[in-house]
Protein backbone atom coordinates (compact mmCIF):
# COMPACT_ATOMS: atom_id res chain seq x y z
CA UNK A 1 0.00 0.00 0.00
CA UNK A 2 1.53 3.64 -0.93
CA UNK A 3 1.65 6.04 1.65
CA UNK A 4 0.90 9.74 0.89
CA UNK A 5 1.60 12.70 3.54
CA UNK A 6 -1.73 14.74 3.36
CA UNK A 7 -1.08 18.47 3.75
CA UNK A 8 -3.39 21.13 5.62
CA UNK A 9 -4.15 22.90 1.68
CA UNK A 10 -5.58 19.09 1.06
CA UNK A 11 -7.71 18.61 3.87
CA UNK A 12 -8.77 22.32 3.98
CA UNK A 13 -9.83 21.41 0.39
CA UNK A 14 -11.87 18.32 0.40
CA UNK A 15 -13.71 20.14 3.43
CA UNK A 16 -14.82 23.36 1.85
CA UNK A 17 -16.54 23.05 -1.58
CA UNK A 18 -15.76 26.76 -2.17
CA UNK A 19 -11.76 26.21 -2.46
CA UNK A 20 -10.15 26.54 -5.68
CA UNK A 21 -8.43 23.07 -4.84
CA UNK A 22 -11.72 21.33 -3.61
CA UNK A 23 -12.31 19.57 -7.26
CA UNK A 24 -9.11 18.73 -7.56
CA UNK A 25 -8.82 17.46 -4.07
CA UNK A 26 -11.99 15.39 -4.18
CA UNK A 27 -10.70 13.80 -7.56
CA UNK A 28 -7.14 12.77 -6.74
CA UNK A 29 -8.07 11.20 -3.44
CA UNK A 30 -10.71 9.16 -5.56
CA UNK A 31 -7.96 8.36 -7.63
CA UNK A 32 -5.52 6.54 -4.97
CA UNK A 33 -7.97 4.61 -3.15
CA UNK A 34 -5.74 1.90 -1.76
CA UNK A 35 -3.41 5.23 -0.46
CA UNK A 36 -2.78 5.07 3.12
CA UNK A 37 -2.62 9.05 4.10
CA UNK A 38 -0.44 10.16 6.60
CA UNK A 39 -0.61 13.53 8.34
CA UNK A 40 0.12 15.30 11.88
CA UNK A 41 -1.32 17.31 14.51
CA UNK A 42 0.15 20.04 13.84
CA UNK A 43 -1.22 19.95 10.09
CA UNK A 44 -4.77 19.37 11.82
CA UNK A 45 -3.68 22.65 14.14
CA UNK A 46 -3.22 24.68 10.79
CA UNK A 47 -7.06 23.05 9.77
CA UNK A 48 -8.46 24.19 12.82
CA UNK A 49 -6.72 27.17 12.41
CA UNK A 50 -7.68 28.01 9.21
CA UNK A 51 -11.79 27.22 10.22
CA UNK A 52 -11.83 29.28 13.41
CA UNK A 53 -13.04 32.26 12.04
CA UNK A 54 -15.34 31.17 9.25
CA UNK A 55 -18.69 30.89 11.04
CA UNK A 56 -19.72 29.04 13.44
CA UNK A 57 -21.16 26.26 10.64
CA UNK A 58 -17.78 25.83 9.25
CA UNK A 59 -16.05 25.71 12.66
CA UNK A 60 -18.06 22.93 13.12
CA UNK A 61 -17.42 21.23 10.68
CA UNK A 62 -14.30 21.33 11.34
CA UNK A 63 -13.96 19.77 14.43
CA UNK A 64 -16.28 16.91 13.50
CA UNK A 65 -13.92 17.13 10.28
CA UNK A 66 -10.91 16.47 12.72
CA UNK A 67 -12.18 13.91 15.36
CA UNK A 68 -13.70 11.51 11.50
CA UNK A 69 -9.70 11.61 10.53
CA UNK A 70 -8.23 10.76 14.24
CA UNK A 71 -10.56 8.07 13.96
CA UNK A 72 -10.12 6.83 10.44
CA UNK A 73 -7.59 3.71 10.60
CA UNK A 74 -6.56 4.29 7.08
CA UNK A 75 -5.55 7.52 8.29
CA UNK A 76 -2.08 8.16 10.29
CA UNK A 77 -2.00 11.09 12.79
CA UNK A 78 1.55 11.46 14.02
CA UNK A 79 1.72 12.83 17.40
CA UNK A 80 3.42 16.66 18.09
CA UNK A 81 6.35 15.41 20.15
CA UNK A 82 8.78 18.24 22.25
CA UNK A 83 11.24 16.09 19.90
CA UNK A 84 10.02 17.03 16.91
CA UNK A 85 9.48 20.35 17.52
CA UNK A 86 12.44 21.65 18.12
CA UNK A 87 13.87 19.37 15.03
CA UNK A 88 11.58 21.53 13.11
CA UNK A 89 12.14 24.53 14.77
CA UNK A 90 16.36 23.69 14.03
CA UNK A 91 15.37 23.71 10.37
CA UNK A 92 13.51 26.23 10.67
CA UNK A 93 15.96 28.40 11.43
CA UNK A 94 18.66 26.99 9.15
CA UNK A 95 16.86 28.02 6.17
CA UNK A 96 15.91 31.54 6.85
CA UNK A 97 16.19 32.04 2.96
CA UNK A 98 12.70 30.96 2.29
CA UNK A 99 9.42 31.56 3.48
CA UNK A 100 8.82 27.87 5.01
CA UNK A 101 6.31 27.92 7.78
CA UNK A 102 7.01 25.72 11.22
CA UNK A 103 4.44 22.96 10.08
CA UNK A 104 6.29 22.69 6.94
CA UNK A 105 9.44 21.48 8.55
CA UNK A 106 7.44 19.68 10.82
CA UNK A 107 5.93 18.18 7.47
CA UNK A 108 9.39 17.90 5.86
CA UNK A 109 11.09 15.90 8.66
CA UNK A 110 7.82 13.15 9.03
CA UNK A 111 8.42 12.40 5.43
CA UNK A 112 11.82 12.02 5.02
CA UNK A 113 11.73 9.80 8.63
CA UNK A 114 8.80 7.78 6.57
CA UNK A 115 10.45 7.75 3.29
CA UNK A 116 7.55 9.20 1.97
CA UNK A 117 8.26 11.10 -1.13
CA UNK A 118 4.74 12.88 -2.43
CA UNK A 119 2.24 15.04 -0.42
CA UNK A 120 -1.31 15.88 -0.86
CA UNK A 121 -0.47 19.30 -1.18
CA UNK A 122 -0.50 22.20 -3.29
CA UNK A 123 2.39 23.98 -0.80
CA UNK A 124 5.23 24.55 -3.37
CA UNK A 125 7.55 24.53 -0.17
CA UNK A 126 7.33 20.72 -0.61
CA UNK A 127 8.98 20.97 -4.17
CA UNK A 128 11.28 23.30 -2.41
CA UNK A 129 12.24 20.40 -0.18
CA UNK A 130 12.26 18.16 -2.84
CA UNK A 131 9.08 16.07 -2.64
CA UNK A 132 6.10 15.95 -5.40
CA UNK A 133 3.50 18.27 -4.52
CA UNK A 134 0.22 16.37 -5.86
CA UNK A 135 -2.06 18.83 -6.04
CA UNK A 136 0.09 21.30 -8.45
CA UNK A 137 0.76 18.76 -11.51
């Protein structure tokens, strides 16, 4: 079974039929259905995030959005660790020539420690970092 990472632009697109990406979304997770999808908590932060302020509707959707994928088992949430954080946080600050947010090289580091090499994502920060970004080809 392949294993994707699945980026906050993905999931913020198959929620909300009014993104740009939400087509394209819907149709290239109908196109990998044996795809096991990893993401992280700190991705869902950035969902959550991104929801708050939308209406109260939305926000709820959200949040009922979240708790479906924490209990999907085709779905893997990888836990925030202190760890991991400040891994990020190290690349973070080693590549203050580009515009890479935290949950990016949170992102980054899950996949390479995975050996996953394509996101659901239309971030070109993960082409930056050298992985396929799925949702801009």
């Amino acid at each position: 079974m392949n294993s994707l990472f699945a980026d906050t632009s993905f999931w913020i697109a198959i929620l909300n039929p009014r993104d740009f990406l939400h087509r394209t979304a819907v149709e290239r997770a109908a196109s990998l259905p044996d795809a096991r999808l990893v993401t992280s908590e700190m991705v869902l932060a950035e969902l959550l995030n991104d929801f708050a302020s939308r209406g109260e509707a939305l926000r709820s959707a959200a949040a009922r959005f979240v708790e479906g994928l924490l209990a999907n088992p085709d779905v893997t949430v990888v836990v925030q660790s202190s760890a991991q954080f400040r891994e990020a946080l190290t690349l973070y600050g080693q590549r203050p020539d580009k515009t890479w947010a935290l949950t990016d090289c949170s992102s980054a580091i899950i996949m390479s420690e995975r050996n996953l090499h394509q996101a659901l994502t239309h971030d070109h920060h993960f082409e930056q970092m050298g992985f396929e970004a799925l949702l801009r080809s």
